[in-house]
PDB file of N, CA and C in Angstrom:
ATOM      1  N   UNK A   1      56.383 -50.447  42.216  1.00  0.00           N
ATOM      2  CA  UNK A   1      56.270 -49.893  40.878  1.00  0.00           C
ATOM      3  C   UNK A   1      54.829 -49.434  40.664  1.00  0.00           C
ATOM      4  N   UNK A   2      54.348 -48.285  40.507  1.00  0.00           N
ATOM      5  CA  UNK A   2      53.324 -47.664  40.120  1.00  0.00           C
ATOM      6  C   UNK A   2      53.072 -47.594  38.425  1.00  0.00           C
ATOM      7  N   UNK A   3      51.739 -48.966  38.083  1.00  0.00           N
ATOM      8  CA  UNK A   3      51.647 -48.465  37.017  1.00  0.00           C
ATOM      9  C   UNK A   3      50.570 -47.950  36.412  1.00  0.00           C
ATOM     10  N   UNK A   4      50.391 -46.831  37.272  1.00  0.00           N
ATOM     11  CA  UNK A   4      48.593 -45.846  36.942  1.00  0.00           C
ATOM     12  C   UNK A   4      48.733 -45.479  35.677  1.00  0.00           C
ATOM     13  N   UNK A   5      49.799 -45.233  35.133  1.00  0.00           N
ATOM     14  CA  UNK A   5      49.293 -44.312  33.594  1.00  0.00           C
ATOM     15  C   UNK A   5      49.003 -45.875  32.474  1.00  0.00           C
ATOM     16  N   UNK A   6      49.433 -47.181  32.862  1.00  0.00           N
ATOM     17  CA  UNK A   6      49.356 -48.229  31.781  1.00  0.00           C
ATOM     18  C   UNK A   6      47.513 -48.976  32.312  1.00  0.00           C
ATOM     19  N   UNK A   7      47.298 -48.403  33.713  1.00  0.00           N
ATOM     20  CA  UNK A   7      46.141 -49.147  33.785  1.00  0.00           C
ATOM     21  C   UNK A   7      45.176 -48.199  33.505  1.00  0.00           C
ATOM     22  N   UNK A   8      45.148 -46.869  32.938  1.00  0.00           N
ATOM     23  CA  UNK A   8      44.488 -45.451  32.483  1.00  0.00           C
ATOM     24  C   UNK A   8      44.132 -46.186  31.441  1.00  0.00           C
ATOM     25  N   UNK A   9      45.308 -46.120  30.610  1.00  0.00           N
ATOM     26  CA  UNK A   9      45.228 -46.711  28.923  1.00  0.00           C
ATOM     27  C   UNK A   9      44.777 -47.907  28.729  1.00  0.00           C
ATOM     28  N   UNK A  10      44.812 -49.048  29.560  1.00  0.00           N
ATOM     29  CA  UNK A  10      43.791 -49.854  29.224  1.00  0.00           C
ATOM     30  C   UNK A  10      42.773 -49.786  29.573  1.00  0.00           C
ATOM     31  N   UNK A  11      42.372 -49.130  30.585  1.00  0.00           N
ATOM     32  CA  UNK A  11      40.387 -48.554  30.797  1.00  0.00           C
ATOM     33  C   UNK A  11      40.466 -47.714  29.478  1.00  0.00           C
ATOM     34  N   UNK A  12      41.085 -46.562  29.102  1.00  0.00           N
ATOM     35  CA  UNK A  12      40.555 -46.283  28.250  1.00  0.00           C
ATOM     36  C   UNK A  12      40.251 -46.753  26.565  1.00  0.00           C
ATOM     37  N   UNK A  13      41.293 -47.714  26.382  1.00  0.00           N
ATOM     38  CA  UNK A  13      40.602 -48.603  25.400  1.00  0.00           C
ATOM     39  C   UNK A  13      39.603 -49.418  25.461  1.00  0.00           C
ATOM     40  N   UNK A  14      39.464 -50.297  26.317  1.00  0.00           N
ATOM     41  CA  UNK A  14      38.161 -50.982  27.153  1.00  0.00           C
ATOM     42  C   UNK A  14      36.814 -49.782  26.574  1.00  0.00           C
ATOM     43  N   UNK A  15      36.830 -48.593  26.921  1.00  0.00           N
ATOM     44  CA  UNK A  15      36.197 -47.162  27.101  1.00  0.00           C
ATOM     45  C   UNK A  15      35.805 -47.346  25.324  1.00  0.00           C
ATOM     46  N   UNK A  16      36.962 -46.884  24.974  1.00  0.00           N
ATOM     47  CA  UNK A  16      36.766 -46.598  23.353  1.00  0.00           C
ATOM     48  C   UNK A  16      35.902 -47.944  22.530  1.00  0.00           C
ATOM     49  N   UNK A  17      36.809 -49.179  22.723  1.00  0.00           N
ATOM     50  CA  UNK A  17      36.128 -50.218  21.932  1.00  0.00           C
ATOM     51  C   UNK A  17      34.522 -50.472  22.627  1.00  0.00           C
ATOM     52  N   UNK A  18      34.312 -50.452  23.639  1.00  0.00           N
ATOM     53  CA  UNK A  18      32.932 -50.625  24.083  1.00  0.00           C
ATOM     54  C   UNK A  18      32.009 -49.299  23.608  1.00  0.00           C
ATOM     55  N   UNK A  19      32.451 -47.916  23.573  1.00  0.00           N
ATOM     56  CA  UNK A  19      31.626 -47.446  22.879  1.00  0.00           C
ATOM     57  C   UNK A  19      31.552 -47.671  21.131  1.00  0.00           C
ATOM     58  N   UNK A  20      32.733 -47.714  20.758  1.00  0.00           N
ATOM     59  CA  UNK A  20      32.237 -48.237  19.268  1.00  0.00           C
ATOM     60  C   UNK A  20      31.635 -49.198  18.873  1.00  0.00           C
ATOM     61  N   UNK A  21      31.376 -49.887  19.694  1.00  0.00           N
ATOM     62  CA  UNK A  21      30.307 -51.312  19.584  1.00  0.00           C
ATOM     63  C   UNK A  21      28.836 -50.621  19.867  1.00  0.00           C
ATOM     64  N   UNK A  22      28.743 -49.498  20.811  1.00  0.00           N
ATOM     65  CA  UNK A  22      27.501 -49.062  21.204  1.00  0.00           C
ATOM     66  C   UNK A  22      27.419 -49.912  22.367  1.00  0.00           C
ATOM     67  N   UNK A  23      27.886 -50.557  23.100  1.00  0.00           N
ATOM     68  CA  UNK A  23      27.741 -51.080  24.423  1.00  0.00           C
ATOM     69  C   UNK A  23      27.915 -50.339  25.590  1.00  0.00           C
ATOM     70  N   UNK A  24      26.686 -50.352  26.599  1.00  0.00           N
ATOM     71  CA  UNK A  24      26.975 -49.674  27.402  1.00  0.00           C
ATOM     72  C   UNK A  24      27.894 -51.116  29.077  1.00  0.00           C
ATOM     73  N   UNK A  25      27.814 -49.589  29.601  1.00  0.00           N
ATOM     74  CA  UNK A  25      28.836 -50.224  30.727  1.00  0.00           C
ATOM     75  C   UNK A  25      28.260 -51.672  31.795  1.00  0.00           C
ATOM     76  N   UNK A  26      26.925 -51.253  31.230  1.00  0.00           N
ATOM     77  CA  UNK A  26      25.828 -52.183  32.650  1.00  0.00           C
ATOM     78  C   UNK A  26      25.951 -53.368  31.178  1.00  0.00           C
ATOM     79  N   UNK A  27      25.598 -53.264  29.663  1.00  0.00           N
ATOM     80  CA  UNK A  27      25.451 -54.106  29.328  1.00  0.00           C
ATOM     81  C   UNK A  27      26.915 -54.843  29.223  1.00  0.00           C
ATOM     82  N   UNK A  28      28.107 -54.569  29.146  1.00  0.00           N
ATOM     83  CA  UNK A  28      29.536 -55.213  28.861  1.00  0.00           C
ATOM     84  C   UNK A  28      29.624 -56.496  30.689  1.00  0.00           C
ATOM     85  N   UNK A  29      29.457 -55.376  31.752  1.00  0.00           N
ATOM     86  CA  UNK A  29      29.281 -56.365  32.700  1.00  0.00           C
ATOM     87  C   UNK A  29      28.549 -57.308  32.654  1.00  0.00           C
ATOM     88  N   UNK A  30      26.885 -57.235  32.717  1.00  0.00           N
ATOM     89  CA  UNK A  30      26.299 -58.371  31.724  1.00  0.00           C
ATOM     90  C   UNK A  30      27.004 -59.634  31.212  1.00  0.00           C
ATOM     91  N   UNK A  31      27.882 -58.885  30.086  1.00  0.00           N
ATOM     92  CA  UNK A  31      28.472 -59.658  29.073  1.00  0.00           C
ATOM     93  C   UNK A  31      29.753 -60.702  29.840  1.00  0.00           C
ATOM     94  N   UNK A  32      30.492 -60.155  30.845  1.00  0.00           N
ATOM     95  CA  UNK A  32      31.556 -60.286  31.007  1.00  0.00           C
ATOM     96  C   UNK A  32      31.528 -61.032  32.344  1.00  0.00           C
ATOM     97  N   UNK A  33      30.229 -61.290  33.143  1.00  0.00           N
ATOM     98  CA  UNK A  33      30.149 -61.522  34.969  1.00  0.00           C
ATOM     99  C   UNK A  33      30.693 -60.603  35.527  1.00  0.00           C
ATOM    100  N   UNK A  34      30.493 -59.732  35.221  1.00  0.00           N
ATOM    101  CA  UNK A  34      31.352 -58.330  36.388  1.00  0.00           C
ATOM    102  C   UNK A  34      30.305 -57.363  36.852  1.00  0.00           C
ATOM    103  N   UNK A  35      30.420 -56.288  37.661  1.00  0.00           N
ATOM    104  CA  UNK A  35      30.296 -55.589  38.097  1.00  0.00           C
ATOM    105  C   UNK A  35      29.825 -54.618  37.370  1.00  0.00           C
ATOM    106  N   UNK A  36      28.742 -53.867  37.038  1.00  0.00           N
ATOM    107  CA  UNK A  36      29.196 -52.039  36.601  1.00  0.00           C
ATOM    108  C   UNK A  36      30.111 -51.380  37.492  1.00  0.00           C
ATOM    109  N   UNK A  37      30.105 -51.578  38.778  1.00  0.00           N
ATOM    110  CA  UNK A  37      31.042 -50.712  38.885  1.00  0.00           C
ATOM    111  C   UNK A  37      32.016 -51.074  39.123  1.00  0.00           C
ATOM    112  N   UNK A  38      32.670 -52.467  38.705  1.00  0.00           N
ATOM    113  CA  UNK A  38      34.018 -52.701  38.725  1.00  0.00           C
ATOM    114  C   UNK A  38      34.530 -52.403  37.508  1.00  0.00           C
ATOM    115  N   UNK A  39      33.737 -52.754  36.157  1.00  0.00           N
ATOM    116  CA  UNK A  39      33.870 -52.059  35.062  1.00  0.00           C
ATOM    117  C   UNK A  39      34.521 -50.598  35.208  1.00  0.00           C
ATOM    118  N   UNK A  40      33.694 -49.640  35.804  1.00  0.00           N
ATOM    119  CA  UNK A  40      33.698 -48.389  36.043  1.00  0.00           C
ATOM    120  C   UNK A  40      35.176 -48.156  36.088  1.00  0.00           C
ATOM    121  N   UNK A  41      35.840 -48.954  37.260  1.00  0.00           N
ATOM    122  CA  UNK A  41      37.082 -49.107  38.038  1.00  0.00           C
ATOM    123  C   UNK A  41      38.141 -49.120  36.951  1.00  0.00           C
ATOM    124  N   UNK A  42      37.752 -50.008  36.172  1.00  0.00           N
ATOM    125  CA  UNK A  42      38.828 -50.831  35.150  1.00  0.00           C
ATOM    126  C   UNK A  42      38.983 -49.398  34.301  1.00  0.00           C
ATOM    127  N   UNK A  43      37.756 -48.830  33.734  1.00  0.00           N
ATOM    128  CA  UNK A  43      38.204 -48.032  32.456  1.00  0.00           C
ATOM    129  C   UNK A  43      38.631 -46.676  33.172  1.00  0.00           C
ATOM    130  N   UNK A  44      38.629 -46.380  34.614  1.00  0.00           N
ATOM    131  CA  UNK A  44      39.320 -45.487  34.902  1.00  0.00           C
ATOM    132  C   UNK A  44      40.948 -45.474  35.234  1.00  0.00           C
ATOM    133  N   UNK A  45      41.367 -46.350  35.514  1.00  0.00           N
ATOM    134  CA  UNK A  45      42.261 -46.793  35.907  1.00  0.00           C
ATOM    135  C   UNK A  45      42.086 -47.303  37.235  1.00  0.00           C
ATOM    136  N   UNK A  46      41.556 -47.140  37.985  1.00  0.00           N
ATOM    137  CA  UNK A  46      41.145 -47.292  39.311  1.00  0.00           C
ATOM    138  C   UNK A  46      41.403 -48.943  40.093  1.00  0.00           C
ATOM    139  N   UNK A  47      41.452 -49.637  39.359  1.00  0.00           N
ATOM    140  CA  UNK A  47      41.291 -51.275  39.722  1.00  0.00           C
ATOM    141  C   UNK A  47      42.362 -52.056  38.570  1.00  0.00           C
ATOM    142  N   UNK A  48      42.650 -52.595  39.373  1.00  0.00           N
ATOM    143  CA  UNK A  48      43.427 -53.794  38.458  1.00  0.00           C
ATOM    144  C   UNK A  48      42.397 -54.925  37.735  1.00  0.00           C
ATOM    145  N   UNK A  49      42.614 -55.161  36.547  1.00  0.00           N
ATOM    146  CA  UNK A  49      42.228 -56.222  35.702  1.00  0.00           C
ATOM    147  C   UNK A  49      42.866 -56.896  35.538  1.00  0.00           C
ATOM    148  N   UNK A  50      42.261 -58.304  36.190  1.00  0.00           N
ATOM    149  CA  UNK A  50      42.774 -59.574  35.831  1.00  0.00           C
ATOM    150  C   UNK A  50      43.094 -60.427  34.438  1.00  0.00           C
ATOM    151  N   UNK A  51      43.908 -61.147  34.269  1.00  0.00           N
ATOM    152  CA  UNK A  51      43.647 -61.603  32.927  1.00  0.00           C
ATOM    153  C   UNK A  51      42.616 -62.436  32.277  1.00  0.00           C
ATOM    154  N   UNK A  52      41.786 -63.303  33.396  1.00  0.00           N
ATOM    155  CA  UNK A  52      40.743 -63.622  32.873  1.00  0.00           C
ATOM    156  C   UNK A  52      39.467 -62.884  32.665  1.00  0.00           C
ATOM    157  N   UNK A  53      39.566 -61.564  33.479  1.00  0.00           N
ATOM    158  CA  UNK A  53      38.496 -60.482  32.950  1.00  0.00           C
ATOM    159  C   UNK A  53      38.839 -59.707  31.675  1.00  0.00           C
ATOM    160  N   UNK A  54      40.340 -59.751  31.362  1.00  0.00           N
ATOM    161  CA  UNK A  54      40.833 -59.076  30.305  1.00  0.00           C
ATOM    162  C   UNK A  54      40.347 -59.941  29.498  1.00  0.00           C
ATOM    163  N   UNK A  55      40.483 -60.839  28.795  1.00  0.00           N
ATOM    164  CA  UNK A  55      39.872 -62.021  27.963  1.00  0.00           C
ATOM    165  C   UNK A  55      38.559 -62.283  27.555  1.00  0.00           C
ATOM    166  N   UNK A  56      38.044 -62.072  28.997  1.00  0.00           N
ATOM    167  CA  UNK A  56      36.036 -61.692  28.546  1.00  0.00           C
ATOM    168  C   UNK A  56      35.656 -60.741  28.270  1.00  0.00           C
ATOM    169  N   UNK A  57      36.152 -59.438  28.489  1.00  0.00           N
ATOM    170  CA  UNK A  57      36.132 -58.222  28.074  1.00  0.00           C
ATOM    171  C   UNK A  57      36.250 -58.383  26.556  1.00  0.00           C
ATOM    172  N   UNK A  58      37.598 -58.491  26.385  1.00  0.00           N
ATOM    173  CA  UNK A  58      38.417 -59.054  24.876  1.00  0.00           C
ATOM    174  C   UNK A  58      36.985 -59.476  23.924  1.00  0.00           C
ATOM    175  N   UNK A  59      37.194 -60.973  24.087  1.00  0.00           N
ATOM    176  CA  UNK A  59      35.526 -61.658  24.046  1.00  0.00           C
ATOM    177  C   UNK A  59      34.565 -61.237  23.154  1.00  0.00           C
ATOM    178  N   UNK A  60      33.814 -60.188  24.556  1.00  0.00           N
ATOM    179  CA  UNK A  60      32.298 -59.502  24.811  1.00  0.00           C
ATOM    180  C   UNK A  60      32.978 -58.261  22.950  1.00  0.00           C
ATOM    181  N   UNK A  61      33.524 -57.837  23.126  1.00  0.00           N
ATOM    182  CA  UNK A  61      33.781 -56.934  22.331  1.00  0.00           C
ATOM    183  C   UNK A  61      34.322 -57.262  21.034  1.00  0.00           C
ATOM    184  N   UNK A  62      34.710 -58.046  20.913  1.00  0.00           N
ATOM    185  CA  UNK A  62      34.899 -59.493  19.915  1.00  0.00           C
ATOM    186  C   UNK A  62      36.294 -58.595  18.892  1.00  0.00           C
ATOM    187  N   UNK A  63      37.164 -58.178  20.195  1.00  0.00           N
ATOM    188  CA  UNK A  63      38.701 -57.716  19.678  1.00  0.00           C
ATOM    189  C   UNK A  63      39.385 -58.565  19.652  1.00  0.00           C
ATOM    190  N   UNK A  64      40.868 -58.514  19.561  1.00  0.00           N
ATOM    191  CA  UNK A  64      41.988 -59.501  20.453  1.00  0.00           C
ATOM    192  C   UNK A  64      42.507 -58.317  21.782  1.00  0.00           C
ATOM    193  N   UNK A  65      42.867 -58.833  22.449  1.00  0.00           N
ATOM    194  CA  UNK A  65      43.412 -58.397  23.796  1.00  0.00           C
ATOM    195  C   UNK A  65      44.377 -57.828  23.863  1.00  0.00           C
ATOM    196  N   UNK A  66      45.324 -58.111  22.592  1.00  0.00           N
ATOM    197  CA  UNK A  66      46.412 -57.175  22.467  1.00  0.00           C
ATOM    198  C   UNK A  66      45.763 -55.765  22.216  1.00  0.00           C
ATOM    199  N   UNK A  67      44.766 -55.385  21.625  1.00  0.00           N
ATOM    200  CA  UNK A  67      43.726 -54.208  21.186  1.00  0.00           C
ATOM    201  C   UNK A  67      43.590 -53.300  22.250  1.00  0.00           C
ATOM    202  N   UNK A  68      43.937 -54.376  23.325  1.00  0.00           N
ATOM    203  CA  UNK A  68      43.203 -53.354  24.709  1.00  0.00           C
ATOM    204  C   UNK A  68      44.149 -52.636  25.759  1.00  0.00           C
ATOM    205  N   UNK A  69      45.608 -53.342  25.103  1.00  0.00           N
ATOM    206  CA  UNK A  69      46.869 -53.125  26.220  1.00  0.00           C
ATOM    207  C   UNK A  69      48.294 -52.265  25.590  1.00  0.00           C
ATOM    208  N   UNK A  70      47.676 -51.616  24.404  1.00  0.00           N
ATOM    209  CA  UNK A  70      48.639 -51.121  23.421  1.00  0.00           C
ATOM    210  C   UNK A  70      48.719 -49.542  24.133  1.00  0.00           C
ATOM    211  N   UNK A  71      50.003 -49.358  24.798  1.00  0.00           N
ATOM    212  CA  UNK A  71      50.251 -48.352  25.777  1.00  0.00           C
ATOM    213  C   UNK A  71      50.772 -47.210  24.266  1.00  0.00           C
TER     214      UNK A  71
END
């Protein structure tokens, strides 16, 4: 099962709520123990996100997680 267009839409909310905070990508990793460029990965669709990175993400951005997975 290919699900590139549901892991698009959650990088790109990840994308949206981190810029409306004004957070950049180096500072959310920072925030989160990750990578910039696994970050990178996530809000492209490119990489799978785990649920405990989904959660610190969540977190760092001080949403709920449902916020981030609403296809």
């Amino acid at each position: 099962m290919d699900n590139a267009k549901e892991k698009r839409a959650i990088g790109a909310q990840i994308r949206a709520e981190r810029t409306r905070c004004g957070i950049s990508q180096r500072q959310l990793a920072l925030m989160t123990g990750t990578s910039r460029s696994y970050l990178w990965k996530i809000e492209t669709g490119a990489a799978d996100v785990g649920l405990d990175v989904l959660i610190r993400i969540a977190k760092a951005l001080d949403v709920p997680v449902r916020n981030l997975i609403e296809f």
